[in-house]
Protein backbone atom coordinates (compact mmCIF):
# COMPACT_ATOMS: atom_id res chain seq x y z
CA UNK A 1 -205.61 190.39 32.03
CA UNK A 2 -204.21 188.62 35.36
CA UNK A 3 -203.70 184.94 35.30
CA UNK A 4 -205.45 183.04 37.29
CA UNK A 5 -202.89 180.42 37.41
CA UNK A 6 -200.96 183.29 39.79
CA UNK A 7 -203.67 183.50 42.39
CA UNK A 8 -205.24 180.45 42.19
CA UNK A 9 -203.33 177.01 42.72
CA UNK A 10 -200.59 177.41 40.23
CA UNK A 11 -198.78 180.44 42.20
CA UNK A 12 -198.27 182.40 45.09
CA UNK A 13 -201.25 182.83 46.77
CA UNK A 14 -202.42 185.98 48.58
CA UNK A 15 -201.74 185.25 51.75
CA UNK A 16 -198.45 184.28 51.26
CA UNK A 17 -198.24 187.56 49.35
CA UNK A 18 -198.94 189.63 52.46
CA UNK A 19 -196.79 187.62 54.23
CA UNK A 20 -194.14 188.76 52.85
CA UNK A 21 -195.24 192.29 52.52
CA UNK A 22 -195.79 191.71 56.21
CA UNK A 23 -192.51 190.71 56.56
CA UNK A 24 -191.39 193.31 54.83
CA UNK A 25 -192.76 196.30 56.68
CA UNK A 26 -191.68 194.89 59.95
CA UNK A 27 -188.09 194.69 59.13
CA UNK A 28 -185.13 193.66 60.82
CA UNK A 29 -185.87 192.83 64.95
CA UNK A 30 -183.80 195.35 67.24
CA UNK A 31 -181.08 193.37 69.30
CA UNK A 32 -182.21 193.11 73.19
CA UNK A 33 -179.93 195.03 75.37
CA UNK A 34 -178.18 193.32 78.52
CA UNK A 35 -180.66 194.43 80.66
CA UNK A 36 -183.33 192.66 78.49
CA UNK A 37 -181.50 189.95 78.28
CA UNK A 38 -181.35 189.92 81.81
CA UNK A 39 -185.08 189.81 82.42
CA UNK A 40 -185.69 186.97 80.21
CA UNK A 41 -183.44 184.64 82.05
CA UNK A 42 -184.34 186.11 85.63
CA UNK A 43 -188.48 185.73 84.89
CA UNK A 44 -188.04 181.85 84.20
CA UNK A 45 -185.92 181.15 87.64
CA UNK A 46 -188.32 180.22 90.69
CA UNK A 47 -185.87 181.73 93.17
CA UNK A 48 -185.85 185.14 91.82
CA UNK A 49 -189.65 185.00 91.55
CA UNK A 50 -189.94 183.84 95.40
CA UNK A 51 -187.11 185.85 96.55
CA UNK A 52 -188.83 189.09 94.64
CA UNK A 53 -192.27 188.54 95.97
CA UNK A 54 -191.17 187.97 99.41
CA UNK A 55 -189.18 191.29 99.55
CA UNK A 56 -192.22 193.31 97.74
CA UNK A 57 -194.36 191.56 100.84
CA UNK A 58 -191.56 193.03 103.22
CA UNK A 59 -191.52 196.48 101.83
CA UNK A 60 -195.52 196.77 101.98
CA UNK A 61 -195.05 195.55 105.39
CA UNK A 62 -192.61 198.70 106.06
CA UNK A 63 -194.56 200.95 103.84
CA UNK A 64 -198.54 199.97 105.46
CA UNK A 65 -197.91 197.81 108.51
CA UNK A 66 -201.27 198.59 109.69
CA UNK A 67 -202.67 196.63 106.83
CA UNK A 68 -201.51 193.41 108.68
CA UNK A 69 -202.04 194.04 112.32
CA UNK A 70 -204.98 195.78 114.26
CA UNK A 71 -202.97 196.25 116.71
CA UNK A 72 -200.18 198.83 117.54
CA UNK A 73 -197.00 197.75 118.48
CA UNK A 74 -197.17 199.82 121.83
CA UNK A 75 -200.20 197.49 122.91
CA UNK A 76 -199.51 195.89 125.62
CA UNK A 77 -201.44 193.89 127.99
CA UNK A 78 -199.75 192.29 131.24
CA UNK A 79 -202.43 189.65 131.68
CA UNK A 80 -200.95 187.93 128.54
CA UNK A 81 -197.89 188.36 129.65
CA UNK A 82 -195.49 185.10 128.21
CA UNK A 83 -198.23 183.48 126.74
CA UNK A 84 -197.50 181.59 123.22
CA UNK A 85 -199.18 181.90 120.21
CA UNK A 86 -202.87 181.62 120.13
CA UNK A 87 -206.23 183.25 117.77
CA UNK A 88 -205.95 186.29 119.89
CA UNK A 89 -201.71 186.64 119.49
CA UNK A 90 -200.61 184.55 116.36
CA UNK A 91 -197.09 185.05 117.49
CA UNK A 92 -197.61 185.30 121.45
CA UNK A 93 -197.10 187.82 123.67
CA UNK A 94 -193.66 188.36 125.45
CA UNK A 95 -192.43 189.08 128.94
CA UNK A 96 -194.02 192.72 129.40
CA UNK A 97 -197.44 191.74 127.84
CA UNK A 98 -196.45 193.00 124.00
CA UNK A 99 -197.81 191.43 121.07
CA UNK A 100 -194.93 190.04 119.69
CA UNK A 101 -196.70 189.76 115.86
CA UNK A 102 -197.62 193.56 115.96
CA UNK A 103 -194.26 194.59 117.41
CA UNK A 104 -192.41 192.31 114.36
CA UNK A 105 -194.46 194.24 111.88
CA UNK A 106 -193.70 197.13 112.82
CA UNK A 107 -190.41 196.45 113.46
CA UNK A 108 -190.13 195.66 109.64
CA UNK A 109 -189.92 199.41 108.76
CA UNK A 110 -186.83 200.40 111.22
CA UNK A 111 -184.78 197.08 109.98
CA UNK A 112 -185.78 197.72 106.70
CA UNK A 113 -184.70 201.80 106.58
CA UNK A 114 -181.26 201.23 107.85
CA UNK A 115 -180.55 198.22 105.73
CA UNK A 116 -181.72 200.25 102.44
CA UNK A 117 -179.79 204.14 103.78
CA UNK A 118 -176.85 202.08 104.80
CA UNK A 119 -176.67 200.19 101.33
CA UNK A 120 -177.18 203.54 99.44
CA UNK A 121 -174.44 205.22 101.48
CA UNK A 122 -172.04 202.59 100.88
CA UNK A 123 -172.21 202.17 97.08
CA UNK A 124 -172.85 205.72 96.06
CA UNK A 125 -169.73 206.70 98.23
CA UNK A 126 -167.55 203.55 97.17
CA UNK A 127 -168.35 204.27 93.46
CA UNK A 128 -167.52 207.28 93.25
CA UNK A 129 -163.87 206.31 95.49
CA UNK A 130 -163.74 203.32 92.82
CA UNK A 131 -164.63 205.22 89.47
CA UNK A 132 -162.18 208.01 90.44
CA UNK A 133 -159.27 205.37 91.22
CA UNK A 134 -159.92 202.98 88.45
CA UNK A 135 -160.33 205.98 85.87
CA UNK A 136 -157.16 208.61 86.91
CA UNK A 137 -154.68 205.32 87.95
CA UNK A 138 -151.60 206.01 89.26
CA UNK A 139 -150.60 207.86 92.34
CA UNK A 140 -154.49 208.43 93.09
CA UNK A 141 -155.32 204.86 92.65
CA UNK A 142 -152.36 203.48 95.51
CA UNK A 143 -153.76 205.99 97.15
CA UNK A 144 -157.11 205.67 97.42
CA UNK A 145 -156.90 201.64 97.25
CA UNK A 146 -154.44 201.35 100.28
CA UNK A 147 -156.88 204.01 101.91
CA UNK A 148 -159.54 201.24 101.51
CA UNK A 149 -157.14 198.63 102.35
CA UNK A 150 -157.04 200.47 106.24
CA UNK A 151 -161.09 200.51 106.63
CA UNK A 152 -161.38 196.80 104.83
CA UNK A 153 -159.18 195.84 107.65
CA UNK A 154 -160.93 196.58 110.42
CA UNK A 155 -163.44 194.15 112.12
CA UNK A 156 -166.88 195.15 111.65
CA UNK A 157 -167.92 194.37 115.12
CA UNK A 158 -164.67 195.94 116.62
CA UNK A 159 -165.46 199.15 114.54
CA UNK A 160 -169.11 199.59 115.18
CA UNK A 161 -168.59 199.16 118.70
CA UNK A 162 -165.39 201.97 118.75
CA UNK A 163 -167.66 204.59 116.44
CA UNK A 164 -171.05 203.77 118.41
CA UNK A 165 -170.22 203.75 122.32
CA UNK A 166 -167.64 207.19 120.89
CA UNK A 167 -170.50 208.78 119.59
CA UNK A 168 -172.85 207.70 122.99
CA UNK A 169 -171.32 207.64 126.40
CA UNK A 170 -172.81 205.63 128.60
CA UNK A 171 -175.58 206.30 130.07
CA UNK A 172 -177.01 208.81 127.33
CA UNK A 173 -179.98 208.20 125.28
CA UNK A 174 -179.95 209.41 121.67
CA UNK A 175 -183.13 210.50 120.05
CA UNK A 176 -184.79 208.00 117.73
CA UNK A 177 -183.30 209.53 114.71
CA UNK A 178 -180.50 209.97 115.91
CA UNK A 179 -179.31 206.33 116.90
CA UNK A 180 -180.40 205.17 114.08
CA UNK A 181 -178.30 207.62 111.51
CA UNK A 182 -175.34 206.48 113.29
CA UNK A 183 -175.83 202.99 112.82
CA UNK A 184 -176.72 203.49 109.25
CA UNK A 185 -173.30 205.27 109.09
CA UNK A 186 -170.99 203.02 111.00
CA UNK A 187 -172.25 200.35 108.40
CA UNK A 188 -171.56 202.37 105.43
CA UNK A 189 -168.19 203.57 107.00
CA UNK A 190 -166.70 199.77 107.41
CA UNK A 191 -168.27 197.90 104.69
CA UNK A 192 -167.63 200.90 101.70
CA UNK A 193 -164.50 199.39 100.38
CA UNK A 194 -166.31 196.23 98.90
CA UNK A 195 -168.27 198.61 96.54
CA UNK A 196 -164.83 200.67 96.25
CA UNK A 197 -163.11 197.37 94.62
CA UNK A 198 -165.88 196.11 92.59
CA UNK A 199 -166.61 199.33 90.63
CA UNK A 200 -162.23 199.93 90.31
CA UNK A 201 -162.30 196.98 88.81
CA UNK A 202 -165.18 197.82 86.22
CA UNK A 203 -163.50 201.02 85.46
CA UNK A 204 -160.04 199.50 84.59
CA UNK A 205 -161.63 197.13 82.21
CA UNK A 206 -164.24 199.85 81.12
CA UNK A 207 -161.82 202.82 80.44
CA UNK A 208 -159.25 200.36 77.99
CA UNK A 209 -162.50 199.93 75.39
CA UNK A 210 -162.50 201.65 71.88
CA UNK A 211 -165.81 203.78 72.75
CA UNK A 212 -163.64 205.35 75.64
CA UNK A 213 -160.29 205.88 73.55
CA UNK A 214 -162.56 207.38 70.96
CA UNK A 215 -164.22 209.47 73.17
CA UNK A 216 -161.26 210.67 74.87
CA UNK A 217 -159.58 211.01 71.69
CA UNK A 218 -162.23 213.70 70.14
CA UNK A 219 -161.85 215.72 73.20
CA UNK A 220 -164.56 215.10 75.78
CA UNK A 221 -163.81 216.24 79.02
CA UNK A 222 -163.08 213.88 82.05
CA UNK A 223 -166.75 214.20 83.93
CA UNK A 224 -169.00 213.53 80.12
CA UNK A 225 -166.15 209.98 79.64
CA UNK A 226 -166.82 209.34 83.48
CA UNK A 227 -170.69 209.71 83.72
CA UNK A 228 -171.45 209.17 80.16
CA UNK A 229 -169.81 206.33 79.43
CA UNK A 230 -167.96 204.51 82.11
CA UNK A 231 -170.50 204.81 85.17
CA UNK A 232 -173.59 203.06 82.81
CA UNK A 233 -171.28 200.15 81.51
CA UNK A 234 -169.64 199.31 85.24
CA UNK A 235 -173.62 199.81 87.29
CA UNK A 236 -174.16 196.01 86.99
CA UNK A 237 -171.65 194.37 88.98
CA UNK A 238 -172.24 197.56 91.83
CA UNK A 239 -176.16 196.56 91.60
CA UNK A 240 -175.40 192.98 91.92
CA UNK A 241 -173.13 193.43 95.16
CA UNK A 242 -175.82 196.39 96.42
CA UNK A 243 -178.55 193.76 96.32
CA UNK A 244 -176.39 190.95 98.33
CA UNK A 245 -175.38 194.31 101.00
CA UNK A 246 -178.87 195.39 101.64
CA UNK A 247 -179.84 191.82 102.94
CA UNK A 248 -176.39 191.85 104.94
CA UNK A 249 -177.40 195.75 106.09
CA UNK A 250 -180.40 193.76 107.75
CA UNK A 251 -178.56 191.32 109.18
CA UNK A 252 -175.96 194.00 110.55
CA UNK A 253 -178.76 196.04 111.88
CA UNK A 254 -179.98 193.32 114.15
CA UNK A 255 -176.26 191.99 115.34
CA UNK A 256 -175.33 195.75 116.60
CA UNK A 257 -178.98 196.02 117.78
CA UNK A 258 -178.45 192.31 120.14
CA UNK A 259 -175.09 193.70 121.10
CA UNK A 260 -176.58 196.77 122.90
CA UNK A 261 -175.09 199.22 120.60
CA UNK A 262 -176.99 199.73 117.25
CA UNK A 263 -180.66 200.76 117.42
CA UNK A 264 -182.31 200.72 120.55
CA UNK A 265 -186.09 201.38 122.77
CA UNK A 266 -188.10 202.84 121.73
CA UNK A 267 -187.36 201.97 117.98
CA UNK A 268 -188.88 199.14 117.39
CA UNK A 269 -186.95 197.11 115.08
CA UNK A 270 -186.46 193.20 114.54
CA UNK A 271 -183.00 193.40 116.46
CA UNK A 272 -184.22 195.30 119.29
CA UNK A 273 -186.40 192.54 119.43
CA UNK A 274 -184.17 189.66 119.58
CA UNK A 275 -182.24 191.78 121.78
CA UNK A 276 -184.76 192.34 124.35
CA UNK A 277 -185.58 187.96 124.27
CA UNK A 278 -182.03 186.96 124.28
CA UNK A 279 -182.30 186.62 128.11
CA UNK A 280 -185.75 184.80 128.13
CA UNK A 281 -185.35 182.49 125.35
CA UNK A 282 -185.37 179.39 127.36
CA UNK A 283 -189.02 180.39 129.69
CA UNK A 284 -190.26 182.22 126.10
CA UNK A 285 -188.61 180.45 123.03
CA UNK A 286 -191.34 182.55 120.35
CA UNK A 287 -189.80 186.30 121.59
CA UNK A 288 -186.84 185.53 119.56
CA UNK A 289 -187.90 183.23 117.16
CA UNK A 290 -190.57 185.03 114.81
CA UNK A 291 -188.26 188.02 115.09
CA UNK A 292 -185.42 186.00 114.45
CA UNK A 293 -187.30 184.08 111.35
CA UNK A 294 -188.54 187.45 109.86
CA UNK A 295 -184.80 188.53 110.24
CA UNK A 296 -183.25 185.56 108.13
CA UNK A 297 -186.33 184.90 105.63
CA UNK A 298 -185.41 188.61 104.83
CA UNK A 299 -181.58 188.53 104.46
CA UNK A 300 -181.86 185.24 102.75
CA UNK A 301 -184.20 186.63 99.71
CA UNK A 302 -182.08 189.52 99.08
CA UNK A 303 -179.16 187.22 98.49
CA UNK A 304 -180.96 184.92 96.15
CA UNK A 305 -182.34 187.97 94.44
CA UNK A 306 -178.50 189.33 94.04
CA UNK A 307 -177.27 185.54 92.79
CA UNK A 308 -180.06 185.48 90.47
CA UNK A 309 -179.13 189.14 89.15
CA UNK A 310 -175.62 188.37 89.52
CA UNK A 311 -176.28 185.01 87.00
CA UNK A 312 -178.31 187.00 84.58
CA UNK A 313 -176.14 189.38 83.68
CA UNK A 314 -172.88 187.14 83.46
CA UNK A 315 -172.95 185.77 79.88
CA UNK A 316 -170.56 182.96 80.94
CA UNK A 317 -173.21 181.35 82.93
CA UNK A 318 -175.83 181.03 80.07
């Protein structure tokens, strides 16, 4: 016969009892990875949030800009011509009649593919430098590092202006694609070495851990150590700096693009914009400042979105 006392007041009730068999079932909780980790801190910082949601507005704006203007960004109407903002223009028209908020949607898409091919270029070729330097040491890492040492040295502006006007004598015009493939690889040319350093840097740290020596020491062959178990544990610092270089793509994009050398009519990008109001800024101040705005709102949530990254997935700062 069952006690009562055991089910009733005197004992262990039965919820308590499936509690515990609860409990039980569930067993131990599986540890978060770093990337986990990573997500809880980044969800609970406003500038990630704001900095994510404004680049997810950008990107839609590349992806569908005629969501967010009825107009295209060859309209043009004369009549208008220097008029500011107003119901009809919300950001004006400039000097040849354009509207200048259909023109700085559009733009978003050019601005936006050679900041994102230009970042991709530039860590997936200074990885792969920086893996096979920080891994092999040695002879091939003076080597390779000094050969970054030449291109880290040279002036971006200096650079892009020696590749760009080689590549386009004056007075040629380069097809659309064309232009803007060459900017996209002028910036990954002169800016690869920063990804080069980072991920060397992973790799010498990476390849002295006992998973490495252990895997080295049971025979694996170079490629399985390198892409099995160096590249995942160095990606983080790469993806941090890749995040900070698309914003500073952007902003590259639109410096070559005001200098007369980068991207040029009739792209239509947020440098060829500013470029084309630098010499009316004084009659018509809104040509280059929406542009301009667009330009820096942009660059400046990438970076916040790499600090916050960059802050998540540094231990020391928790």
């Amino acid at each position: 016969m069952t006690d009562p006392n055991l089910v009733g007041g005197g004992g262990v009730d039965a919820a308590q009892l499936s509690h515990v068999d609860s409990s039980a079932d569930a067993g131990p909780k599986k540890p978060r990875s770093l990337w986990g980790d990573a997500w809880r801190q980044l969800r609970r910082k406003p500038a990630f949030v704001i900095s994510a949601l404004i680049i997810l507005l950008v990107v839609l704006i590349a992806i569908a800009p005629g969501l967010f203007s009825h107009r295209d960004a060859g309209y043009s109407d004369l009549t208008h011509a220097n008029e500011g903002p107003s119901a009809d223009a919300w950001f004006g028209y400039d000097n040849q009649g354009y509207d200048v908020y259909a023109r700085t949607i559009y733009g978003a898409r050019a601005s936006l593919l050679v900041g994102v091919f230009a970042t991709l270029l530039t860590v997936l070729f200074g990885s792969l430098i920086g893996i096979v330097a920080g891994y092999y040491g040695r002879l091939i890492d003076s080597l390779l590092s000094r050969l970054g040492d030449v291109f880290a040295g040279l002036p971006f502006v200096l650079g892009a202006i020696v590749i760009l006007t080689t590549f386009n004598a004056p007075g040629t015009n380069p097809g659309q694609v064309t232009i803007i493939v060459q900017v996209v690889c002028s910036i990954a040319v002169l800016t690869w070495p920063v990804a080069m350093r980072i991920m060397r840097s992973a790799t010498l740290v990476a390849k002295q851990l006992d998973y490495v020596k252990a895997a080295r020491a049971l025979g694996a062959s170079t490629p399985r150590i390198v892409f099995r178990h160096l590249l995942p544990n160095t990606l983080a610092p790469v993806l941090v700096y890749a995040t900070i270089a698309l914003g500073a793509a952007i902003g590259a994009e639109a410096t070559l693009a005001y200098l007369g050398i980068g991207v040029r009519p009739p792209v239509v990008s947020w440098g060829v914009m500013i470029s084309d109001a630098r010499d009316y800024f004084r009659a018509v101040p809104h040509m280059l400042l929406f542009p301009g705005a667009f330009v820096t709102i942009t660059v400046l949530a990438f970076v916040m979105l790499g600090d916050g990254i960059r802050d998540a997935l540094d231990p020391k700062s928790r």
